[in-house]
Protein backbone atom coordinates (compact mmCIF):
# COMPACT_ATOMS: atom_id res chain seq x y z
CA UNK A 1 0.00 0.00 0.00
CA UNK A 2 2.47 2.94 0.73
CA UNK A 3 4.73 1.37 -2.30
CA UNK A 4 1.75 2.14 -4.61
CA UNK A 5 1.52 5.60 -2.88
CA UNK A 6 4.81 6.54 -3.20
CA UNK A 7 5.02 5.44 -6.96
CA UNK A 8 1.72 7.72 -7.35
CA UNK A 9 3.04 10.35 -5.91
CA UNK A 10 7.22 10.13 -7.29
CA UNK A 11 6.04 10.05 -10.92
CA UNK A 12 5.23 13.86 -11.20
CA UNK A 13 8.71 14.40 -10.42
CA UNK A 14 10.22 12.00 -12.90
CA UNK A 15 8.35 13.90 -15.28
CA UNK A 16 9.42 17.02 -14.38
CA UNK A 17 13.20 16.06 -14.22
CA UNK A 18 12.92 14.41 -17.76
CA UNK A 19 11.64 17.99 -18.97
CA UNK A 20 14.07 19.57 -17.44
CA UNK A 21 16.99 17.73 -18.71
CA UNK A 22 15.22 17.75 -22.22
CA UNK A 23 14.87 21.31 -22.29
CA UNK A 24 18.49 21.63 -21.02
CA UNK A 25 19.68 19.45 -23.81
CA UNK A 26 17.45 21.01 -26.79
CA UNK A 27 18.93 24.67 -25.17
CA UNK A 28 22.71 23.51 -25.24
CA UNK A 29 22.43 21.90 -28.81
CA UNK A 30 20.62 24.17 -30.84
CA UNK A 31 22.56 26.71 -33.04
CA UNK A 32 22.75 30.39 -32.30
CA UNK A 33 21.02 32.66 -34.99
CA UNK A 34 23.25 33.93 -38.06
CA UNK A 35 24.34 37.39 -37.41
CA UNK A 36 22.92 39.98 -40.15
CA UNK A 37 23.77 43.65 -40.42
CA UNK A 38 21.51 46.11 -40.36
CA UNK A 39 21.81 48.41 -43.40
CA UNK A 40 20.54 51.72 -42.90
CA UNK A 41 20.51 53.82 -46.24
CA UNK A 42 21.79 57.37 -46.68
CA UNK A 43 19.04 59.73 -45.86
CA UNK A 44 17.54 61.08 -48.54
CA UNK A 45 17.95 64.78 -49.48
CA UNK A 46 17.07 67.10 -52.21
CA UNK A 47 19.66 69.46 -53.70
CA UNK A 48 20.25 71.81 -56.67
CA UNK A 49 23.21 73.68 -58.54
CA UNK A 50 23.46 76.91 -57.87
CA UNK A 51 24.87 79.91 -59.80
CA UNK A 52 24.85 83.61 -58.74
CA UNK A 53 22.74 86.15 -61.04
CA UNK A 54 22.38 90.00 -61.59
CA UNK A 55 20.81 91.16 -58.24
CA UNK A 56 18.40 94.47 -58.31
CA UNK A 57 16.96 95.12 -54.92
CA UNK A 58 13.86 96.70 -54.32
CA UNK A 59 13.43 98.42 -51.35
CA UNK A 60 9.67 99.41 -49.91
CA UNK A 61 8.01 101.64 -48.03
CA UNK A 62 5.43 104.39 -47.55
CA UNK A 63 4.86 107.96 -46.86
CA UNK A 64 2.04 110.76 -47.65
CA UNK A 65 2.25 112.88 -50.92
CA UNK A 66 3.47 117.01 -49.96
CA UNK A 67 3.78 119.84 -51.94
CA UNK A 68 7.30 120.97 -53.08
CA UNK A 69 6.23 124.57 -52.76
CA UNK A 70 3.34 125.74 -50.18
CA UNK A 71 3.02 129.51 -50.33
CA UNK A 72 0.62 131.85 -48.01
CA UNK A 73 0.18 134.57 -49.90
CA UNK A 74 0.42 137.89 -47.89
CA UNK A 75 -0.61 141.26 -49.31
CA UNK A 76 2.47 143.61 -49.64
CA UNK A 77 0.16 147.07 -49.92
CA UNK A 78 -2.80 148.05 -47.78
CA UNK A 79 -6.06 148.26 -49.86
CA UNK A 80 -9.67 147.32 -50.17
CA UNK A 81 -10.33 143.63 -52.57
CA UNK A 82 -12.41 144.65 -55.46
CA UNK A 83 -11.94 141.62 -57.24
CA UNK A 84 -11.20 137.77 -56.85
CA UNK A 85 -10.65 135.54 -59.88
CA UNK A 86 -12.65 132.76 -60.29
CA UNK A 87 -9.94 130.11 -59.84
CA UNK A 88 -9.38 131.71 -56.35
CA UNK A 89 -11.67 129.56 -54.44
CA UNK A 90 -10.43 126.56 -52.91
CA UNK A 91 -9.40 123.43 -54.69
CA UNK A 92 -8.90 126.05 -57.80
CA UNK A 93 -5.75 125.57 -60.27
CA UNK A 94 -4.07 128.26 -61.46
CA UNK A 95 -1.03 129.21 -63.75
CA UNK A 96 2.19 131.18 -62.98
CA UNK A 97 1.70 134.96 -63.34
CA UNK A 98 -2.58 134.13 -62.88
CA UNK A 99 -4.08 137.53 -61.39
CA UNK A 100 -5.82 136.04 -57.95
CA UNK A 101 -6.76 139.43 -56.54
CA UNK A 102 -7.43 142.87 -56.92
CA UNK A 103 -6.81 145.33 -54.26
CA UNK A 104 -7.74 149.21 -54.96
CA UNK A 105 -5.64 151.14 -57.25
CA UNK A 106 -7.01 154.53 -57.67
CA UNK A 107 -4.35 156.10 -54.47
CA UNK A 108 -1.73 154.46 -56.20
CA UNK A 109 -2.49 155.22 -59.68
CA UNK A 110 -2.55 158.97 -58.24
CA UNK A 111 1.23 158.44 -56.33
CA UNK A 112 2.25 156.89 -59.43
CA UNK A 113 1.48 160.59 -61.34
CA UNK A 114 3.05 162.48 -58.39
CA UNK A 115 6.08 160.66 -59.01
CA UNK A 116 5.95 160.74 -62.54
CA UNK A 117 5.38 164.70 -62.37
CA UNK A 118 8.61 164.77 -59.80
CA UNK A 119 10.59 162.73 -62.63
CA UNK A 120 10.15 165.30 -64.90
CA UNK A 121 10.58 168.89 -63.30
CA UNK A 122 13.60 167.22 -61.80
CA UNK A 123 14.64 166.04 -64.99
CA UNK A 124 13.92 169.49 -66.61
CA UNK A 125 15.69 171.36 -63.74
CA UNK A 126 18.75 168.98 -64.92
CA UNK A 127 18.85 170.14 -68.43
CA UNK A 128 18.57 173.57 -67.24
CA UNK A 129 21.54 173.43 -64.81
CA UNK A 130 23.58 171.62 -67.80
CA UNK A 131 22.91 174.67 -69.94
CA UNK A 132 23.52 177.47 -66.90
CA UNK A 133 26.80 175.50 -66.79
CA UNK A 134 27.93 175.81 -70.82
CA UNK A 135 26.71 179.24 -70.37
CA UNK A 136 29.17 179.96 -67.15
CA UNK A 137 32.38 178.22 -69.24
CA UNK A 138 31.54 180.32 -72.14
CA UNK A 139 31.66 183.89 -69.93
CA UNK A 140 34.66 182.44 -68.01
CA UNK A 141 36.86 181.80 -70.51
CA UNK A 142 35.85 185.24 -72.86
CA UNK A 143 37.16 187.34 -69.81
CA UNK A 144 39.94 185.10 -68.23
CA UNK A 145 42.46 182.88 -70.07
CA UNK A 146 43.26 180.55 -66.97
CA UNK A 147 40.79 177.54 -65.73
CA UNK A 148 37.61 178.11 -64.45
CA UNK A 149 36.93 176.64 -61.12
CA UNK A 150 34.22 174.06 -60.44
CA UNK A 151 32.15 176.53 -58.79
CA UNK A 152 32.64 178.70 -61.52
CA UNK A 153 31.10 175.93 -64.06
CA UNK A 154 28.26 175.77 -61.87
CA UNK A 155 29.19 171.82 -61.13
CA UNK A 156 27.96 171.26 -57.48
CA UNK A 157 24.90 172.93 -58.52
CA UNK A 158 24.83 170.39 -61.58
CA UNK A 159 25.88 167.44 -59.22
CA UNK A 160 22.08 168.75 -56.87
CA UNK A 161 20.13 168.38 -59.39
CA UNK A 162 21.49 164.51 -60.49
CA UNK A 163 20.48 163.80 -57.32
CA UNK A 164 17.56 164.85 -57.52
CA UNK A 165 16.57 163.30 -60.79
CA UNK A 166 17.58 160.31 -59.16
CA UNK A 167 15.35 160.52 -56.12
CA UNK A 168 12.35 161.23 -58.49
CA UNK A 169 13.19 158.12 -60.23
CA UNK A 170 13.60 155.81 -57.11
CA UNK A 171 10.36 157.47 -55.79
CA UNK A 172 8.18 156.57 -59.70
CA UNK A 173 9.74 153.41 -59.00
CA UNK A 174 8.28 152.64 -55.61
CA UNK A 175 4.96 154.03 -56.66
CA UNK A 176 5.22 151.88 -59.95
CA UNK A 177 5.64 148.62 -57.78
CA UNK A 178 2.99 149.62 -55.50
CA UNK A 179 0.34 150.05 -58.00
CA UNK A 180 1.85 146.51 -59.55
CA UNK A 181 1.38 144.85 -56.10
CA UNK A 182 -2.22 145.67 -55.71
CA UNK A 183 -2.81 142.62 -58.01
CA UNK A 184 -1.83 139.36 -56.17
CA UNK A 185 -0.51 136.99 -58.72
CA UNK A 186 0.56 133.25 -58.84
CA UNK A 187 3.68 132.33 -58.17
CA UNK A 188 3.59 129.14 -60.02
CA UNK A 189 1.49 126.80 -61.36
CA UNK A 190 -0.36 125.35 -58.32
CA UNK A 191 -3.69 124.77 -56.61
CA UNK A 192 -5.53 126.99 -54.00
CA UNK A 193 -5.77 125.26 -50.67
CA UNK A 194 -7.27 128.18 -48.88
CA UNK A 195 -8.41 131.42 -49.04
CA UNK A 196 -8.52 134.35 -46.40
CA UNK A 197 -10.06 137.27 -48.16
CA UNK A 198 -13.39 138.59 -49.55
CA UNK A 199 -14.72 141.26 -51.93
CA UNK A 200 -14.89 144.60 -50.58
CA UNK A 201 -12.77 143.40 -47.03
CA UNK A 202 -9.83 145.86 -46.43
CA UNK A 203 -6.46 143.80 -46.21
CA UNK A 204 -3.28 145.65 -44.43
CA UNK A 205 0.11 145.18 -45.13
CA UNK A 206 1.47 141.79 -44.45
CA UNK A 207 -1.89 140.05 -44.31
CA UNK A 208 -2.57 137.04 -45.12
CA UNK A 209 -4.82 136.87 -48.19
CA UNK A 210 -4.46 132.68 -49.20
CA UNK A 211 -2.21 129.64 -48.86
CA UNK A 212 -1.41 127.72 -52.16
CA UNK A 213 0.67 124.31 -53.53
CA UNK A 214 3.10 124.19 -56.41
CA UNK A 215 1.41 121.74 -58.62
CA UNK A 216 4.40 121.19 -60.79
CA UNK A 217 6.54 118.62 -58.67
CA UNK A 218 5.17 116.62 -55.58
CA UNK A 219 7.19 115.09 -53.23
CA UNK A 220 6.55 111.93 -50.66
CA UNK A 221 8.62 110.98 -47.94
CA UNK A 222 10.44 107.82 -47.22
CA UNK A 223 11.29 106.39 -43.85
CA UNK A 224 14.42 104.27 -45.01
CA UNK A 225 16.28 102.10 -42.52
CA UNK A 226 20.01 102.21 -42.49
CA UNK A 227 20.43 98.87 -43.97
CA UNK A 228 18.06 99.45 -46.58
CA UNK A 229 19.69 102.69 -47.40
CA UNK A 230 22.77 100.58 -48.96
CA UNK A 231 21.11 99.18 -51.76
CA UNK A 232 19.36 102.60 -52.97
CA UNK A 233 20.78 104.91 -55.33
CA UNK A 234 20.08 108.96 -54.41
CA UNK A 235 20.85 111.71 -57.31
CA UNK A 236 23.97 113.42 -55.65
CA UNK A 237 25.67 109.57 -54.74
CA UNK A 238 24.86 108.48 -58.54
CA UNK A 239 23.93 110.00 -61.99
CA UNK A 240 20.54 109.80 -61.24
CA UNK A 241 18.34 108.60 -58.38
CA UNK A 242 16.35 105.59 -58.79
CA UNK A 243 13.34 105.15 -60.29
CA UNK A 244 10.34 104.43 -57.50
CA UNK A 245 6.81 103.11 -58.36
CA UNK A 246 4.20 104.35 -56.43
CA UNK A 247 0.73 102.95 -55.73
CA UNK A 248 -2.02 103.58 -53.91
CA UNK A 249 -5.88 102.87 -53.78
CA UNK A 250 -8.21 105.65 -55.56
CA UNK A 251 -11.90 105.06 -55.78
CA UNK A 252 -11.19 101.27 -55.46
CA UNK A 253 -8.83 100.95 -57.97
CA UNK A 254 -5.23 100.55 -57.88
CA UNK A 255 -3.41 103.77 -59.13
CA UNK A 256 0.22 103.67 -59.79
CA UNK A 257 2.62 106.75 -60.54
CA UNK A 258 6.12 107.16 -61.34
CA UNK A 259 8.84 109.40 -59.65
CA UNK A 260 12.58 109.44 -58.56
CA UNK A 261 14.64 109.83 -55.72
CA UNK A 262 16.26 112.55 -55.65
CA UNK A 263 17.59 113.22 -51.87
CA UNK A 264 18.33 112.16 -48.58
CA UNK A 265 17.19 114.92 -45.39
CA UNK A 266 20.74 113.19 -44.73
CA UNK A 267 19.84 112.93 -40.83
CA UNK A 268 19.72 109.87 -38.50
CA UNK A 269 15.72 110.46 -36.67
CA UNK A 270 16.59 109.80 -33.12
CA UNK A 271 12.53 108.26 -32.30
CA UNK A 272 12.58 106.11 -35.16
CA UNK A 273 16.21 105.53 -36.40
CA UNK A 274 15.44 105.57 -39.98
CA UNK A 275 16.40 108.17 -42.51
CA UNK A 276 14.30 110.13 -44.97
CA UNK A 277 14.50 110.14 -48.65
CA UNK A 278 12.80 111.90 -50.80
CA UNK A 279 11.10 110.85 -54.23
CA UNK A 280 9.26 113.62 -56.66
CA UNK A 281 6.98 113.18 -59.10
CA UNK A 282 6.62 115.54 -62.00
CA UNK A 283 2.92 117.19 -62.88
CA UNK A 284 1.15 114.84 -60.11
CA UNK A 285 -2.24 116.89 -60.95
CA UNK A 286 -2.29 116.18 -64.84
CA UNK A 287 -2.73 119.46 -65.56
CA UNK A 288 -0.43 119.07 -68.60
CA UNK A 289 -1.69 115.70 -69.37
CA UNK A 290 -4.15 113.14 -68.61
CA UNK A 291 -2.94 109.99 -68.95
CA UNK A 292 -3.41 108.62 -64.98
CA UNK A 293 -5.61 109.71 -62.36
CA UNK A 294 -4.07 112.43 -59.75
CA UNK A 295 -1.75 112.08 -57.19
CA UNK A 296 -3.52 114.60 -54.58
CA UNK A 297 -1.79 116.05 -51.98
CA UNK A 298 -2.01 114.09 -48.34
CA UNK A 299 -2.17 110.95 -50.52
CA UNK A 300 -1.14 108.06 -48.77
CA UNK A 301 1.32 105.52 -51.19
CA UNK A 302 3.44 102.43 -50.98
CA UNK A 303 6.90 102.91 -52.54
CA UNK A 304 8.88 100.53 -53.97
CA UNK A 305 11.85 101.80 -55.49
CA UNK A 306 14.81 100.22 -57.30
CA UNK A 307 18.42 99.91 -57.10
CA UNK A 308 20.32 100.46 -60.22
CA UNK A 309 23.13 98.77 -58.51
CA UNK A 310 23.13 95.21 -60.08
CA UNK A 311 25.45 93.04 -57.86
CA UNK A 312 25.89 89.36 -58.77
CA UNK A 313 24.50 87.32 -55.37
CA UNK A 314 23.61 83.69 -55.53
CA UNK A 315 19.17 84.08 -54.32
CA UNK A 316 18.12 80.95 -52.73
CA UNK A 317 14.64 80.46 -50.81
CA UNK A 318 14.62 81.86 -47.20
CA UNK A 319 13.97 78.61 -45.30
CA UNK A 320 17.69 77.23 -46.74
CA UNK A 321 19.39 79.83 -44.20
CA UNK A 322 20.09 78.43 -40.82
CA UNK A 323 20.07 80.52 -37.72
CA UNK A 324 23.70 80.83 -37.59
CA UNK A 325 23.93 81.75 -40.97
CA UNK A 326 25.17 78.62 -42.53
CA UNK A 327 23.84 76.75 -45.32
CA UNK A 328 24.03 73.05 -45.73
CA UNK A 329 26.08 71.43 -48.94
CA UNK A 330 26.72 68.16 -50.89
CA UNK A 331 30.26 67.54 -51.92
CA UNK A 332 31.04 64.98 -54.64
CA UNK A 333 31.60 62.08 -52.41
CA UNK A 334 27.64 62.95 -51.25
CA UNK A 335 28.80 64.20 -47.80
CA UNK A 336 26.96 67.01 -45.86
CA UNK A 337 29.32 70.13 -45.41
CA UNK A 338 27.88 72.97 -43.44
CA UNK A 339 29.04 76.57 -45.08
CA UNK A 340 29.28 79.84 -43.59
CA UNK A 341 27.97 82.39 -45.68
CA UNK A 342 27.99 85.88 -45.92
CA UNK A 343 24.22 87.08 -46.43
CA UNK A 344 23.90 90.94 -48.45
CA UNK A 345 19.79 90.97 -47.57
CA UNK A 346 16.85 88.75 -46.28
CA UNK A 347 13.06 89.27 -47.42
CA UNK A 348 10.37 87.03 -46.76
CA UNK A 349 11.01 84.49 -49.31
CA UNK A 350 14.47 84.45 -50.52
CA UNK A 351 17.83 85.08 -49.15
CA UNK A 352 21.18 86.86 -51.06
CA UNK A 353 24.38 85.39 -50.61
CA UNK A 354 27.03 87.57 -51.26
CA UNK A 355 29.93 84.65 -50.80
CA UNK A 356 30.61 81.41 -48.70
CA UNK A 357 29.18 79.33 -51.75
CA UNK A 358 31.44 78.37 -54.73
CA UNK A 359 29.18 78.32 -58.07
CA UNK A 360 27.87 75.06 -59.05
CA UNK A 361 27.88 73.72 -55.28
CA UNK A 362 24.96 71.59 -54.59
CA UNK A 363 22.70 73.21 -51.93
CA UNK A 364 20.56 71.09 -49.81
CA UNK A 365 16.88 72.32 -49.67
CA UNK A 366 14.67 69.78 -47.89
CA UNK A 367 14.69 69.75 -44.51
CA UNK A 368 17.91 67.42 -42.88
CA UNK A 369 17.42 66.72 -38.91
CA UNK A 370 20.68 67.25 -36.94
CA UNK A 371 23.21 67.63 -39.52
CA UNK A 372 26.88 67.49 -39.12
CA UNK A 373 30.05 67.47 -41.32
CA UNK A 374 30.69 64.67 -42.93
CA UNK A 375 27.05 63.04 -42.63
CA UNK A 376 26.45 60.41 -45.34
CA UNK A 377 23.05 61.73 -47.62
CA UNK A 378 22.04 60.64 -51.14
CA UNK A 379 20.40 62.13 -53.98
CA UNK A 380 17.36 60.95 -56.03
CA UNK A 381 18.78 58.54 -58.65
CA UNK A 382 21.38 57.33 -56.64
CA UNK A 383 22.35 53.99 -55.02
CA UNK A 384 21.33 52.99 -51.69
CA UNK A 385 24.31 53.15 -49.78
CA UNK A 386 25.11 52.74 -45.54
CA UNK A 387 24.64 56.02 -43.66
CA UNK A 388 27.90 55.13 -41.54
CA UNK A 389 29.81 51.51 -42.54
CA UNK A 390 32.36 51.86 -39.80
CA UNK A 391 29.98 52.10 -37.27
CA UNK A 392 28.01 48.67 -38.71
CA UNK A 393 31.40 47.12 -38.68
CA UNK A 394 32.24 48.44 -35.28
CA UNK A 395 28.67 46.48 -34.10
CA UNK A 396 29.76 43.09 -35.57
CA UNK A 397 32.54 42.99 -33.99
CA UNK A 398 31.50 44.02 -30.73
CA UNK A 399 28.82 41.17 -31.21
CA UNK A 400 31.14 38.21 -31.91
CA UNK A 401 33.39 39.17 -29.26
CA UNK A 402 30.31 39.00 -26.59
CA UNK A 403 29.42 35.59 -28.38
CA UNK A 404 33.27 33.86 -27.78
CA UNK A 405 32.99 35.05 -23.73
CA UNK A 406 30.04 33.29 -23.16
CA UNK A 407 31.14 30.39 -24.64
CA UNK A 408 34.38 30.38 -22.69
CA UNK A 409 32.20 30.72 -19.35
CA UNK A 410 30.17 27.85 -20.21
């Protein structure tokens, strides 16, 4: 009875012990797996030739349209208007030498005969002081036989009466202008902007009768920032200043104009650190042609003007350049090489390389993560090959090494 119990119960374990020396066996005689590398292929990049190409910059910015010429018009004789032309109203154009306004002439037209009747019996007293002093010469010279002495010609007395003729002439000249400045006329060609004056009002001396603008050149003004201010040409620097398109929105539509830059206020603002230029424009009004709509004054425009400095840069997109201003290249054994380059301008989209980039490089221009000199890439089209074969063959070694240890421990 407890032999049959104990076989019962021993057999489990002569199982188990059988299992375990099978499995021990099977685990000591079976063969370990075949090594195989691990290829990893180049990473893939995109890349193009480059070649540099004549560079004209355009610069941009904005300003409001001004008035080369703004005039108040100030009345230089006291006098009562009688008359206003018609174009003297404002928003009126006029034309250089236009009568504007009429002050009253009839007092001056009077001083103007006064002075006129001066001229004349001063003149007249002249010519008869010139003959008293032929007369005098002749008497001196039929009774004495030596000089006669000035006094004796009668020439301070002549000498008076120059003078005089010469104050009368000063004083129909005054009285000339003054009747001439009772008319207020244009300076220039412009446009009235205001006016101060009305029939029949009395105006003094020095009042202000009207402010107008020269409508013959207009002129906008730039903000430029120092670093813009390189790539512009300005008439003085150059032979001519560069050309600037102007546009701006009129009833809806887009309006553009044409004018030059011409100067610099040549000083730094201290608020905004930019410098001024200035860009006319030639008849903005189209008063001597009509060809475009009017650039009004107080006009608000966009500028865009160009260099005529063409400089040969190599222009690649924006997103090549790396913070640090480096730029990633393939050489011709298709390793990365990370260039330094010297950058002339940024915009939004593209970026000008002045040097740093031999012509013909190939410039990477997909995105690479964590580059580094001497990092394996490929191009499309070309064989797969191992990112980094050194470093595979540095892992199979490593491996059978490991593999002859453990066998010398067992």
């Amino acid at each position: 009875m407890k032999n049959s119990m104990l076989m019962k119960s021993g057999i489990p374990l002569i199982i188990l012990l059988v299992a375990f020396i099978a499995a021990t066996v099977m685990i000591k005689s079976r063969k370990p797996p075949e090594q195989v590398p691990v290829e990893i292929p180049a990473f893939l990049v995109d890349a193009k030739e480059v070649f540099a190409e004549p560079v004209s910059f355009i610069v941009k910015s904005q300003g409001n349209v001004v008035p080369r010429n703004k005039t108040a018009l100030s009345a230089q004789v006291n006098g009562q208007v009688v008359s206003l032309s018609d174009v003297f109203i404002a928003g009126g154009t006029f034309k250089k030498g236009d009568v504007l306004a009429t002050l009253e002439q009839d007092d001056y037209r009077t001083d103007l005969k006064l002075a006129e009747a001066e001229l004349a019996q001063a003149q007249a007293a002249l010519q008869e002081e010139i003959a008293r002093g032929k007369v005098a010469e002749q008497e001196w010279r039929s009774v004495r036989n030596v000089a006669p002495p000035e006094l004796g010609l009668r020439k301070p007395q002549l000498a008076k009466e120059q003078a005089n003729v010469k104050a009368a002439e000063a004083n129909y000249e005054r009285a000339k202008r003054n009747l001439a400045r009772t008319q207020i006329t244009a300076p220039y060609n412009g446009i009235v902007v205001e006016r101060n004056i009305d029939l029949g009002q009395y105006v003094a001396m020095g009042s202000v009768l009207g402010t107008v603008y020269s409508t013959d050149t207009a002129e906008v003004r730039l903000p430029i920032t120092d670093k813009d201010l390189m790539f512009i040409n300005i008439a003085g620097q150059s032979n001519e200043g560069a050309p600037v398109l102007l546009t701006a929105s009129v009833g809806g539509l887009k309006r553009t104009w044409e004018g030059k830059l011409v100067r610099s206020e040549g000083i730094l603002d201290t608020g905004s650190r930019v410098v001024y230029a200035i860009v006319e424009v030639k008849d903005p009004y189209n008063l001597q042609s009509s060809y475009n709509a009017p650039l009004r004054f107080g006009q608000f425009v966009e500028a865009e003007i160009t260099s005529r400095q063409n400089e040969e840069l190599l222009v690649l997109p924006r997103s090549i350049l790396r913070l640090d201003n480096t730029v990633l290249t393939v050489n011709d054994n298709r390793e990365i090489e990370i260039k330094p380059v010297e950058v002339a301008r940024t915009t939004a989209k593209d970026v000008f390389i002045r040097s740093g980039i031999n012509e013909g490089s190939l410039v990477v221009t997909s995105a690479v993560p964590n580059p580094y000199n001497g990092m394996k890439v490929r191009l499309p089209g070309d064989e797969p090959v191992l990112a980094d074969t050194a470093e595979a063959d540095t892992t199979d070694s490593t491996d059978s090494v490991e593999s002859e240890s453990s066998e010398g421990d067992n």
